[in-house]
N, C-alpha and C. Protein backbone atom coordinates (compact mmCIF):
# COMPACT_ATOMS: atom_id res chain seq x y z
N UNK A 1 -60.63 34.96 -14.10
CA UNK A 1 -60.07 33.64 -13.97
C UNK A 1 -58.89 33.67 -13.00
N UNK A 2 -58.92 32.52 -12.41
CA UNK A 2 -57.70 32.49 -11.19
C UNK A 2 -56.40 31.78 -11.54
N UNK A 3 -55.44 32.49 -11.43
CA UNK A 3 -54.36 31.92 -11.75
C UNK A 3 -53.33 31.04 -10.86
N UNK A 4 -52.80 30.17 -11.32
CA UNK A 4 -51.86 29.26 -10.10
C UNK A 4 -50.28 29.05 -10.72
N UNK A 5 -49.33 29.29 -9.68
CA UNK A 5 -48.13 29.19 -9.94
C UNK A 5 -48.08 27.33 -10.05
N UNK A 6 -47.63 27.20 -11.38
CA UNK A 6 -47.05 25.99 -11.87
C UNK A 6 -45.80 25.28 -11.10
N UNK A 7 -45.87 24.38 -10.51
CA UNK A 7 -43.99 23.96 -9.80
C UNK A 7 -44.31 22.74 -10.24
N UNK A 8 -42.56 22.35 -10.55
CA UNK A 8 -42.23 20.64 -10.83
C UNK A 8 -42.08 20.06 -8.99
N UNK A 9 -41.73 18.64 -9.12
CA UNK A 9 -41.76 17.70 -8.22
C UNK A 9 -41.02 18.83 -7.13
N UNK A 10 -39.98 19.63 -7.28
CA UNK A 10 -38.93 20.38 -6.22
C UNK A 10 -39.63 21.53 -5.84
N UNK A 11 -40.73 21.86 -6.24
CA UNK A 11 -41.42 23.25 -5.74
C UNK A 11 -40.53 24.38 -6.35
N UNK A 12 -39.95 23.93 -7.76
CA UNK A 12 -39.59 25.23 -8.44
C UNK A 12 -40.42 25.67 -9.59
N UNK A 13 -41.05 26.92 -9.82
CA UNK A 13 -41.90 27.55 -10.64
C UNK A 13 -41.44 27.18 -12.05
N UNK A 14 -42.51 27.13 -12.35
CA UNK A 14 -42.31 26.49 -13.77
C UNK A 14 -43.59 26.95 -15.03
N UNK A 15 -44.22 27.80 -14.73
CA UNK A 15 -44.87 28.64 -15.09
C UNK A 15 -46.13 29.09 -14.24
N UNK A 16 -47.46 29.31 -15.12
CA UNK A 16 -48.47 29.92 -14.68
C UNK A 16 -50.07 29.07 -15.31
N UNK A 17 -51.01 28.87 -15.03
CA UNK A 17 -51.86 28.43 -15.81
C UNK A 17 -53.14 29.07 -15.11
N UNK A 18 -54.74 29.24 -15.95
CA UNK A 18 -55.52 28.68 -15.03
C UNK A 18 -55.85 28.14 -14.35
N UNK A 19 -56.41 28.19 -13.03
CA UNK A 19 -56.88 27.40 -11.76
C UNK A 19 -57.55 26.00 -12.16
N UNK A 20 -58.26 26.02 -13.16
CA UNK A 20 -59.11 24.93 -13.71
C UNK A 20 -58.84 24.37 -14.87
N UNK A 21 -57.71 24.63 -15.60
CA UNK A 21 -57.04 23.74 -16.24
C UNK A 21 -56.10 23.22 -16.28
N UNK A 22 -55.44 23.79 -15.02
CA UNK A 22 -54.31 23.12 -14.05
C UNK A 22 -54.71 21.81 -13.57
N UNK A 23 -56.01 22.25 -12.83
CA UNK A 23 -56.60 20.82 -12.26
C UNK A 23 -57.47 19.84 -13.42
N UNK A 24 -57.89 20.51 -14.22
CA UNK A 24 -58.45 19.62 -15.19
C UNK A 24 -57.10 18.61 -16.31
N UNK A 25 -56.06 19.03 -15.88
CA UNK A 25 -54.67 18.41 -16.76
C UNK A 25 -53.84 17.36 -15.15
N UNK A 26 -54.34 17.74 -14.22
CA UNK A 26 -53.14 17.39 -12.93
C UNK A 26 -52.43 17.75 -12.94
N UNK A 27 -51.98 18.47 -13.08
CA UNK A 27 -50.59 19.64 -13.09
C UNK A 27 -50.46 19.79 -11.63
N UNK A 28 -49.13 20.29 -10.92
CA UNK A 28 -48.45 20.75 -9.54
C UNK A 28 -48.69 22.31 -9.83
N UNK A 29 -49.07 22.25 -8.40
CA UNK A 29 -49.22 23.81 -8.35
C UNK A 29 -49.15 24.29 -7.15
N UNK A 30 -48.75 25.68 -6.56
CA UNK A 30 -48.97 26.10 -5.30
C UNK A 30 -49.79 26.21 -4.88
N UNK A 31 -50.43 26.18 -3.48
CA UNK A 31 -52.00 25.87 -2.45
C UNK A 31 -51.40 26.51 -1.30
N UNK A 32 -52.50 27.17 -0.29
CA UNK A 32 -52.56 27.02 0.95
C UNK A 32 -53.57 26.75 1.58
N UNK A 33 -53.94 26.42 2.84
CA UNK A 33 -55.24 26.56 3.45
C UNK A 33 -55.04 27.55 4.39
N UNK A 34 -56.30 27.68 5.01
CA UNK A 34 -56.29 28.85 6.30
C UNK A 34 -57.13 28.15 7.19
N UNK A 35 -56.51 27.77 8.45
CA UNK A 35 -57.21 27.44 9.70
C UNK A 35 -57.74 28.44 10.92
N UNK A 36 -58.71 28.36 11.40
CA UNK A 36 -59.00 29.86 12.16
C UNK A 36 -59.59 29.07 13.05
N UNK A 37 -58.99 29.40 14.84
CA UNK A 37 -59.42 28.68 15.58
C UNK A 37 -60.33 29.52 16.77
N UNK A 38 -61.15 29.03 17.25
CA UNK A 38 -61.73 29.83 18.47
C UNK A 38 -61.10 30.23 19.71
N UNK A 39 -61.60 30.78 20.60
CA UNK A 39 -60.88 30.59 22.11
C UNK A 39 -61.24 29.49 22.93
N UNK A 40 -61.73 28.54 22.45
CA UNK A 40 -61.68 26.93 23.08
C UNK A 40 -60.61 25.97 22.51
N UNK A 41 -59.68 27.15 20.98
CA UNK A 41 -58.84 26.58 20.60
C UNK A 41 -59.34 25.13 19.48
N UNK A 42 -60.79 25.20 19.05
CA UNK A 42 -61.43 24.22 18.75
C UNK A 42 -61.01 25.16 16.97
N UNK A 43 -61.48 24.26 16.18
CA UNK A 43 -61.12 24.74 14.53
C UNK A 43 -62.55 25.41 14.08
N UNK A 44 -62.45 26.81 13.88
CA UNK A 44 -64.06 26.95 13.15
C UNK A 44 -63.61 26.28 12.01
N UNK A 45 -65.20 26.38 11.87
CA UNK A 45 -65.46 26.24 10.08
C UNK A 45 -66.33 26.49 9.60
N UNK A 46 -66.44 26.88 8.28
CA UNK A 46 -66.98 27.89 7.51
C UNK A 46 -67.30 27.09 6.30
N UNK A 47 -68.58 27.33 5.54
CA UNK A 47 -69.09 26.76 3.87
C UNK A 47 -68.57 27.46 3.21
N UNK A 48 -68.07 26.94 2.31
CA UNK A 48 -67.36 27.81 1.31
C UNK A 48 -68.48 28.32 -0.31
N UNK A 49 -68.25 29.17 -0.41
CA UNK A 49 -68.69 29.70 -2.00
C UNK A 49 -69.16 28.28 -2.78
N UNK A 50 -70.39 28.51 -3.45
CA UNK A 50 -71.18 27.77 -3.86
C UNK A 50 -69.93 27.71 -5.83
N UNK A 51 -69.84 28.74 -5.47
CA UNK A 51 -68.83 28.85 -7.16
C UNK A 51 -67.09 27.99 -6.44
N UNK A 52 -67.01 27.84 -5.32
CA UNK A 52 -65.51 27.41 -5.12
C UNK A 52 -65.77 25.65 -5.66
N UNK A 53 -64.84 24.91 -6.53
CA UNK A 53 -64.70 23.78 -6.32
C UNK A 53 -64.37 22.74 -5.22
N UNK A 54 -64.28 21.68 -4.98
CA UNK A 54 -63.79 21.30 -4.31
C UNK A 54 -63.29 19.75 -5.08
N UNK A 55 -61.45 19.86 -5.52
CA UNK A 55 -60.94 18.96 -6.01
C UNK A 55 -60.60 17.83 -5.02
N UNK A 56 -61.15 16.56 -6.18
CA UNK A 56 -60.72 15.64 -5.55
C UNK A 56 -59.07 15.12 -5.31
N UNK A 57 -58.34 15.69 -6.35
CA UNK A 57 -56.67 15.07 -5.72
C UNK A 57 -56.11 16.43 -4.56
N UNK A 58 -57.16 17.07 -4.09
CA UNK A 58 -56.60 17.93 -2.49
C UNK A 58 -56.00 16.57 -1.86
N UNK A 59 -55.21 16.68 -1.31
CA UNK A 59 -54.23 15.73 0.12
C UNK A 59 -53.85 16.76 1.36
């Protein structure tokens, strides 16, 4: 199971939860993405894992 650092509104840690009951409650949590670009400078992109979710409150 994947774990996610918990933060309030200020991005200060505030605990730890599962990945999927973080999002299944709406809870704040830390994220990143990763962009990987070609030498045309254009954005690849890639399908992700048939097991990855894809949440709807991402912004």
């Amino acid at each position: 199971m994947d774990q996610v650092i918990l933060v309030d509104t200020n991005d200060v840690e505030v605990g730890a939860m599962d990945k999927m009951e973080a999002h299944q409650k709406g809870l704040l949590h830390r994220a990143f993405s990763v962009l990987l670009f070609n030498e045309e400078g254009d954005v690849d992109s890639t399908k992700s894992q048939n097991k990855i979710s894809q949440w709807r409150t991402m912004v």
